[in-house]
C-alpha atoms as a PDB file:
ATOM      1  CA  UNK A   1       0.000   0.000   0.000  1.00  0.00           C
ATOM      2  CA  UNK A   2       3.089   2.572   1.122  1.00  0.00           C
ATOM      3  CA  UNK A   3       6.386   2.941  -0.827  1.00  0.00           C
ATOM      4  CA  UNK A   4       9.067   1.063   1.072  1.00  0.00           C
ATOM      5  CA  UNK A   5      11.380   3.285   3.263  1.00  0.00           C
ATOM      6  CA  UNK A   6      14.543   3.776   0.987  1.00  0.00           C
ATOM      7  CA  UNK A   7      16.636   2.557   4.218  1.00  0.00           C
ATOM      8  CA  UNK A   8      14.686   0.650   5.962  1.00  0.00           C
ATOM      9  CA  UNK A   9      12.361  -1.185   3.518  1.00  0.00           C
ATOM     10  CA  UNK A  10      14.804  -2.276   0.747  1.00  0.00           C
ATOM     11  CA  UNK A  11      17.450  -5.046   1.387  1.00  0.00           C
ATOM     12  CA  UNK A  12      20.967  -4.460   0.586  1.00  0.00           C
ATOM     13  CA  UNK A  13      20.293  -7.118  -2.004  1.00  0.00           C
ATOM     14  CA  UNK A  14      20.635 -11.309  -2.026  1.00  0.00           C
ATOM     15  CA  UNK A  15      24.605 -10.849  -3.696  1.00  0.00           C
ATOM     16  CA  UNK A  16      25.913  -8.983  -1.069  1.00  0.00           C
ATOM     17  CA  UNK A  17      28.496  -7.498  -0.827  1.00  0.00           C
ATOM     18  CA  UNK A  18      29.616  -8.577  -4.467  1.00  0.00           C
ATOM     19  CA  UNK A  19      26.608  -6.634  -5.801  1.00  0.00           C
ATOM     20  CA  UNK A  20      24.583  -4.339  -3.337  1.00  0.00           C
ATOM     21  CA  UNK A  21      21.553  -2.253  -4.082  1.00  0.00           C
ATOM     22  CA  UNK A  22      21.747   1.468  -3.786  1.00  0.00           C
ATOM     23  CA  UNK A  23      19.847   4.127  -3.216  1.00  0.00           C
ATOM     24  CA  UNK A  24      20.832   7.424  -5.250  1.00  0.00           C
ATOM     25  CA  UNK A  25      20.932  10.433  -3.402  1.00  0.00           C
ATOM     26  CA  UNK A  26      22.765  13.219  -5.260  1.00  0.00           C
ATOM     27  CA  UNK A  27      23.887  13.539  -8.932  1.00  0.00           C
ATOM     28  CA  UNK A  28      26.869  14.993 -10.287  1.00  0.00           C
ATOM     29  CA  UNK A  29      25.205  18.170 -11.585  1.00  0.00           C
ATOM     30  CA  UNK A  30      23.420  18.830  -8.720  1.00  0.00           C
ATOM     31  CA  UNK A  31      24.657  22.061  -6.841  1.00  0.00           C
ATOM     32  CA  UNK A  32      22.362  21.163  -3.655  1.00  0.00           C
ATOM     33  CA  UNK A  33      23.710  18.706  -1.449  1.00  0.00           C
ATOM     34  CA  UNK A  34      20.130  15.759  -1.072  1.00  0.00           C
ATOM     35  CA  UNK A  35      20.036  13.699   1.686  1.00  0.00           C
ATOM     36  CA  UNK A  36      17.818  10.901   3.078  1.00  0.00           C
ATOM     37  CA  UNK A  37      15.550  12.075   5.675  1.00  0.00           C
ATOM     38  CA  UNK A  38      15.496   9.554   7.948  1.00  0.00           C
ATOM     39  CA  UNK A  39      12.566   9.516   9.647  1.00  0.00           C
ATOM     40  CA  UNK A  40       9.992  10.105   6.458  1.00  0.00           C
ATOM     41  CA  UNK A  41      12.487   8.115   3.870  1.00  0.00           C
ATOM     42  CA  UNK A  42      11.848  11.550   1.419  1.00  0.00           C
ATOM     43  CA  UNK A  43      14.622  13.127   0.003  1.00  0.00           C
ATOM     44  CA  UNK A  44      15.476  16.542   1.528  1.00  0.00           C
ATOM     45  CA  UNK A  45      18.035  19.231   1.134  1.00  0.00           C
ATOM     46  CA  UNK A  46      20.796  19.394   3.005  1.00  0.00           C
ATOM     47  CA  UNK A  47      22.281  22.440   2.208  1.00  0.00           C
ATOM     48  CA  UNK A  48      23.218  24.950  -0.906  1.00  0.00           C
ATOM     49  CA  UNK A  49      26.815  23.730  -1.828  1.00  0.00           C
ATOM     50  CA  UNK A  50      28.411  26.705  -0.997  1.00  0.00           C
ATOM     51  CA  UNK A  51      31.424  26.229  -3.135  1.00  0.00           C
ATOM     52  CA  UNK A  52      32.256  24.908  -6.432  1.00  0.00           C
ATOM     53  CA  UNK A  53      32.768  21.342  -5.883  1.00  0.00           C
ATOM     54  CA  UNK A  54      30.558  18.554  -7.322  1.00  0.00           C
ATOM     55  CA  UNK A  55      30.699  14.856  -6.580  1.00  0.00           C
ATOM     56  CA  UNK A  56      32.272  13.018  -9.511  1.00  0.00           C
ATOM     57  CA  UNK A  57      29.640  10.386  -9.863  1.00  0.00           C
ATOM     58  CA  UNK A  58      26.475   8.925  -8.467  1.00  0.00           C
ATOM     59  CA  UNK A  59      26.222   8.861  -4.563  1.00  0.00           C
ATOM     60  CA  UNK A  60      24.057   7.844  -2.221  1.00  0.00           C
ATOM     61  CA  UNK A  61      23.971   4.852   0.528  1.00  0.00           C
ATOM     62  CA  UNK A  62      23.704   0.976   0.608  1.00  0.00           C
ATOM     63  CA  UNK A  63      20.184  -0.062   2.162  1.00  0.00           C
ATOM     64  CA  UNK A  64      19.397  -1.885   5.536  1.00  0.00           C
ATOM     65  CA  UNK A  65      23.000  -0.599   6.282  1.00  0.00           C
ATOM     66  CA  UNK A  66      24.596   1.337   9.901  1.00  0.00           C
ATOM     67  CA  UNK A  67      27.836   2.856  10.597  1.00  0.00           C
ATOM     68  CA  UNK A  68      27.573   2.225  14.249  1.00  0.00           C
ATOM     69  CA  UNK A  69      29.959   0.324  16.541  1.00  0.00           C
ATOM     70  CA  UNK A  70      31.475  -2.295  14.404  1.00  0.00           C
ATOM     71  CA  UNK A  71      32.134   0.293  11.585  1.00  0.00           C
ATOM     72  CA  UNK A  72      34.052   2.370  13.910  1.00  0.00           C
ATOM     73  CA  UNK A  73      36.338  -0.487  15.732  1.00  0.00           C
ATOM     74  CA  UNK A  74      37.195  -1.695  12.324  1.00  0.00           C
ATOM     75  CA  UNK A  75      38.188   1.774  11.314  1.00  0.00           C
ATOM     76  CA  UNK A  76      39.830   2.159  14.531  1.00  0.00           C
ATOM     77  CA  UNK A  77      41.675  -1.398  13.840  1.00  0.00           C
ATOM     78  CA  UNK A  78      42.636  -0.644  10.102  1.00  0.00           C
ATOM     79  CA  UNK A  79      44.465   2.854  11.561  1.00  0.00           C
ATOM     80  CA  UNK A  80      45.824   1.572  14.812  1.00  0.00           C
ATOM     81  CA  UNK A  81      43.808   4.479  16.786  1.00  0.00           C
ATOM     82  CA  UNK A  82      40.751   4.347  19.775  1.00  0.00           C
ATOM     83  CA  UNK A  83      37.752   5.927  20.434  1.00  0.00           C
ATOM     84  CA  UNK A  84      36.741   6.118  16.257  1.00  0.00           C
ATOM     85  CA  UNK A  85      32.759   5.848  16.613  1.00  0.00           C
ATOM     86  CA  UNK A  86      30.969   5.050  13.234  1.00  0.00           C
ATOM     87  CA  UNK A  87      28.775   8.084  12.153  1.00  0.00           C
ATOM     88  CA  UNK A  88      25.526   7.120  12.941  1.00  0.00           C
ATOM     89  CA  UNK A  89      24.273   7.132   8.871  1.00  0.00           C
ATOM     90  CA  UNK A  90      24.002   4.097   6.483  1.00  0.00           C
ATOM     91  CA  UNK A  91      26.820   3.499   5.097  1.00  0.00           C
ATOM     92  CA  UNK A  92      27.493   5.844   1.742  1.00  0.00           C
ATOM     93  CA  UNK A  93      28.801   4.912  -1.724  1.00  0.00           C
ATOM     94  CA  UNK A  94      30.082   6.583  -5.145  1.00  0.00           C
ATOM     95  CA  UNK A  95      28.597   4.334  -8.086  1.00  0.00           C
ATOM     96  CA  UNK A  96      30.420   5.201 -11.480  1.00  0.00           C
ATOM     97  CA  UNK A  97      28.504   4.981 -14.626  1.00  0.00           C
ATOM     98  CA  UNK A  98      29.223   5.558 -18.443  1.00  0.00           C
ATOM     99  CA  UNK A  99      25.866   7.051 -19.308  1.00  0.00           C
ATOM    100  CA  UNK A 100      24.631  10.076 -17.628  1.00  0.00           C
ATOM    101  CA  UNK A 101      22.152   9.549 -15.269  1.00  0.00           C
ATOM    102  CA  UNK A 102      19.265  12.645 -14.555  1.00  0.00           C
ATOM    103  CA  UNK A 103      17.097  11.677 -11.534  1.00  0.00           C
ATOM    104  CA  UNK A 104      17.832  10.767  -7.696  1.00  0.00           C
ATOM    105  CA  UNK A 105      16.049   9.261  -5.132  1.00  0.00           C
ATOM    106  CA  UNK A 106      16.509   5.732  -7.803  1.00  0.00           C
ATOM    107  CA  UNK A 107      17.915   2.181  -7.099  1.00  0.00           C
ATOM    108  CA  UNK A 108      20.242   0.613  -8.838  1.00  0.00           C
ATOM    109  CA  UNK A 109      23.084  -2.366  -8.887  1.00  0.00           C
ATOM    110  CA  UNK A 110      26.496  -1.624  -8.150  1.00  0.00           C
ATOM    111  CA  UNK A 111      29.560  -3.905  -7.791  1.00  0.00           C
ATOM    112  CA  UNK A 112      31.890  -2.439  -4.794  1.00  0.00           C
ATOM    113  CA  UNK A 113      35.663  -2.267  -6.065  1.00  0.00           C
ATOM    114  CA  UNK A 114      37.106  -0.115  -3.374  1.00  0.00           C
ATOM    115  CA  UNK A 115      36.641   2.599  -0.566  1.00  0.00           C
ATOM    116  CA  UNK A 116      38.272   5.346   1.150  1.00  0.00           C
ATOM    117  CA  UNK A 117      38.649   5.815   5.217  1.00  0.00           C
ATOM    118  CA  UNK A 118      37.380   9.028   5.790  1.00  0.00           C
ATOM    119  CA  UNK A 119      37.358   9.895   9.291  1.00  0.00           C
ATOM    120  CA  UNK A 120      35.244  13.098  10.283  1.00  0.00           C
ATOM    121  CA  UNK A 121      35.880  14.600  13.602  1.00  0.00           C
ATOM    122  CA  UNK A 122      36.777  11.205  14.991  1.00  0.00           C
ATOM    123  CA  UNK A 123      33.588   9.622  13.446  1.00  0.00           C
ATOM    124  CA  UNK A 124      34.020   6.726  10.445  1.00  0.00           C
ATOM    125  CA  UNK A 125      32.200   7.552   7.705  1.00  0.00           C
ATOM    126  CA  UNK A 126      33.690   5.396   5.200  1.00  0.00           C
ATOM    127  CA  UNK A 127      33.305   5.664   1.479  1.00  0.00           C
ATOM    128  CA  UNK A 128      32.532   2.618  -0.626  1.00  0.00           C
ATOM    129  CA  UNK A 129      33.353   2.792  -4.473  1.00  0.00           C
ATOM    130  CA  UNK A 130      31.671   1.326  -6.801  1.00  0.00           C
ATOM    131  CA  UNK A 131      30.852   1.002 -10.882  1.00  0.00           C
ATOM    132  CA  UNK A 132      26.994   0.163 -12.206  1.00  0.00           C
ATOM    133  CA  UNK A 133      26.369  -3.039 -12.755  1.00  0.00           C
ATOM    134  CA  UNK A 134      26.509  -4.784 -16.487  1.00  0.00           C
ATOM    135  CA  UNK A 135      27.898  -0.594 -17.159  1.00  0.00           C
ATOM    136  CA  UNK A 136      30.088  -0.362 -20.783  1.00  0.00           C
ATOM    137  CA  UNK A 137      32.825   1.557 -19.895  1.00  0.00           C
ATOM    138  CA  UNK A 138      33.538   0.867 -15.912  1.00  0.00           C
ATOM    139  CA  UNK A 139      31.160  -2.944 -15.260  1.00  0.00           C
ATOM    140  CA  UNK A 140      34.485  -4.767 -15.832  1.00  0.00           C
ATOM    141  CA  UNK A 141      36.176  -3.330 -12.996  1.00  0.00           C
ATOM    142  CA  UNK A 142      36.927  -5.814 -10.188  1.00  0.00           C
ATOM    143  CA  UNK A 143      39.071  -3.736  -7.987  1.00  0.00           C
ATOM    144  CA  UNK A 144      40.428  -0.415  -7.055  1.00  0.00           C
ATOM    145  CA  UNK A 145      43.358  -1.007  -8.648  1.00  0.00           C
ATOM    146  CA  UNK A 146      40.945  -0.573 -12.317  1.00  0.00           C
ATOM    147  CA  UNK A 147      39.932   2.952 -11.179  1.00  0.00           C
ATOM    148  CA  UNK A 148      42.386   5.387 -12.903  1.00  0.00           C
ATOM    149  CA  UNK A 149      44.234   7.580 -10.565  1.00  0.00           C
ATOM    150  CA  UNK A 150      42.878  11.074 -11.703  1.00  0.00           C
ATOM    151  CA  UNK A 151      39.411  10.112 -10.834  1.00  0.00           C
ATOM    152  CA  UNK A 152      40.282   8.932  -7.605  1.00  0.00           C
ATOM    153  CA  UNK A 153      42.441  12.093  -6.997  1.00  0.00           C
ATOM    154  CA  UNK A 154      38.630  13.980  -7.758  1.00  0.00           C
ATOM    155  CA  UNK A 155      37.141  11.753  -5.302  1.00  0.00           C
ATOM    156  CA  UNK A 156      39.655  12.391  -2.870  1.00  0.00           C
ATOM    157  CA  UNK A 157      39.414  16.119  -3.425  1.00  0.00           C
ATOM    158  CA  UNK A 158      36.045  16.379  -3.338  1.00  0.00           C
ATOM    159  CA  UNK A 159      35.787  14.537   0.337  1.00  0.00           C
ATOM    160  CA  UNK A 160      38.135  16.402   1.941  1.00  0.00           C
ATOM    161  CA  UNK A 161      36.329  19.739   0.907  1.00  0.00           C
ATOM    162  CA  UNK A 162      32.913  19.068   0.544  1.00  0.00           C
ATOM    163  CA  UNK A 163      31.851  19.617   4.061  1.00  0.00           C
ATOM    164  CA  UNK A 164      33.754  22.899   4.807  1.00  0.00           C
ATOM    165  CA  UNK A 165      31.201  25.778   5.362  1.00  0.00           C
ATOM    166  CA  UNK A 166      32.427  29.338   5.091  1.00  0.00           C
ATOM    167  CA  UNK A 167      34.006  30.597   8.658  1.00  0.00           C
ATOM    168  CA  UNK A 168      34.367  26.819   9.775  1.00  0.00           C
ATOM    169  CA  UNK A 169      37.662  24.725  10.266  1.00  0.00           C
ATOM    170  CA  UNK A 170      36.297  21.225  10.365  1.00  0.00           C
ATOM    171  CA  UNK A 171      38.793  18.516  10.263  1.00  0.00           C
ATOM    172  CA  UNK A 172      38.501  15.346   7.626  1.00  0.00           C
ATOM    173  CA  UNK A 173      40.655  13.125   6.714  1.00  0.00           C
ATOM    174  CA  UNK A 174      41.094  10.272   4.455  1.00  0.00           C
ATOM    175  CA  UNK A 175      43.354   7.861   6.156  1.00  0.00           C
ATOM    176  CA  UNK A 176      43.653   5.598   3.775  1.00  0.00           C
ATOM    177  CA  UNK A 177      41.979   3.683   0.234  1.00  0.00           C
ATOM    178  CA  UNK A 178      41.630   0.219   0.009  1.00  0.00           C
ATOM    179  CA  UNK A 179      40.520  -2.140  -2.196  1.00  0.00           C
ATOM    180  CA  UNK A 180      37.548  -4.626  -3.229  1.00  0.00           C
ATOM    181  CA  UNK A 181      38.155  -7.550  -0.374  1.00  0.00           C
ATOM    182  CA  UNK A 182      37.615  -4.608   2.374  1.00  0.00           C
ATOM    183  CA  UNK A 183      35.472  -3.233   1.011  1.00  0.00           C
ATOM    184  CA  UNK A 184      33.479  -6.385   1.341  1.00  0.00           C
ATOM    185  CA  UNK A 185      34.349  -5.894   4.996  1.00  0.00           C
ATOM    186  CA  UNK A 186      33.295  -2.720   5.808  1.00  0.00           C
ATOM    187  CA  UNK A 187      29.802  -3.535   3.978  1.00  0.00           C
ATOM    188  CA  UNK A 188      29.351  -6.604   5.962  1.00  0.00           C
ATOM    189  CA  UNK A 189      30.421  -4.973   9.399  1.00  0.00           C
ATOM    190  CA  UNK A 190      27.552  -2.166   8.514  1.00  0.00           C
ATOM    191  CA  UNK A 191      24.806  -4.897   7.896  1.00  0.00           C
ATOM    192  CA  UNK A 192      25.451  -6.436  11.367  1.00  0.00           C
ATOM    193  CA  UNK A 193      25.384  -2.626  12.655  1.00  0.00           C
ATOM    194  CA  UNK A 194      21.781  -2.302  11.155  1.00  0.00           C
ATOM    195  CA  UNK A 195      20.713  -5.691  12.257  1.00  0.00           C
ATOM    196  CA  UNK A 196      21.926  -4.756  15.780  1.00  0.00           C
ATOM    197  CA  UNK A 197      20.702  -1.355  15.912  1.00  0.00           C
ATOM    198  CA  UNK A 198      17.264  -2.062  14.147  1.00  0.00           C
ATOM    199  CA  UNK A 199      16.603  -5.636  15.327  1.00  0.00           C
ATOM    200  CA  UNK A 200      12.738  -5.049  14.512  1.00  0.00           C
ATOM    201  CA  UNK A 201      13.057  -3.800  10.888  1.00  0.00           C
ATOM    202  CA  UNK A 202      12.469  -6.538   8.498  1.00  0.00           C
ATOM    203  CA  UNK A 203      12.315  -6.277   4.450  1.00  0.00           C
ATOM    204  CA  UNK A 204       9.296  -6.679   2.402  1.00  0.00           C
END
């Protein structure tokens, strides 16, 4: 009777973490950052983006997915540190596709090849990448090593500026980019993070 809640509704999909559904949040033209609202599932906006950066590709977040305490401790593992909490968000990937792509708030396939630990204000809020399924140009990309280094040197760029506001010295960092087999890890520790922390959620 209801559309299913974007998060909460949708399974990460039955070939995870090989192949995960995702839900698209913000395009590469857009110039307003779109976020999940998490109570209603509707997409809201965030904020203007106050300067000129715009994400390289697709992004948006795996379904049925947490960044709670597992995320963190395996961030805090991978970079030999304590006290890294996850962020408290599902956990958010970058889906590359050949063909342009003019609507959010969509699902789609993606196959994870990589990621980036980025740590914001001692929170993980790690950054899966990933190409479109059965895509033309990118689907036969297994691993990060595939990605050419100029568009992860966008990605990288674009993370570590994309939440600076005007006046404000907030403190990201990317402490490191790994590959397809972690990746796999990180999306596996965030589905026993949602299970955990929403133990009465079940899928359609």
């Amino acid at each position: 009777m209801y559309k299913a809640h974007p998060w909460h509704g949708i399974p990460s999909g039955p070939d995870s973490p090989q192949i995960v559904t995702c839900f698209i949040e913000i395009l590469p033209t857009d110039v307003v950052k779109y976020e999940i609202d998490k109570e209603s599932g509707h997409l809201k906006i965030d904020r203007p983006q106050k300067y000129s950066n715009q994400v390289p590709c697709l992004y948006g977040f795996v379904p049925q997915t947490y960044c709670g305490d597992g995320v963190g401790a395996l961030c805090g593992n991978k970079v030999g540190r304590t006290g890294i909490t996850g962020d408290g968000d599902p956990l958010d990937i970058c889906v590359f596709s050949e063909r342009p792509i003019h609507q959010n708030g969509i699902l789609l396939q993606a196959r994870p090849i990589g990621g980036f630990r980025l740590i914001d204000r001692n929170e993980a809020d790690d950054k899966i990448i990933s190409v479109l399924k059965d895509d033309g140009a990118y689907g036969h990309w297994h691993d990060i090593t595939d990605c050419p280094a100029g568009l992860i040197d966008r990605l990288t760029h674009y993370f570590l500026t994309y939440k600076q506001m005007p006046g404000e010295q907030r403190k990201v960092e990317i402490a490191g980019v790994y590959g397809a087999k972690e990746a796999h890890e990180v999306i596996r520790q965030s589905e026993v993070d949602y299970r955990s922390s929403f133990s009465t959620t079940t899928s359609p």
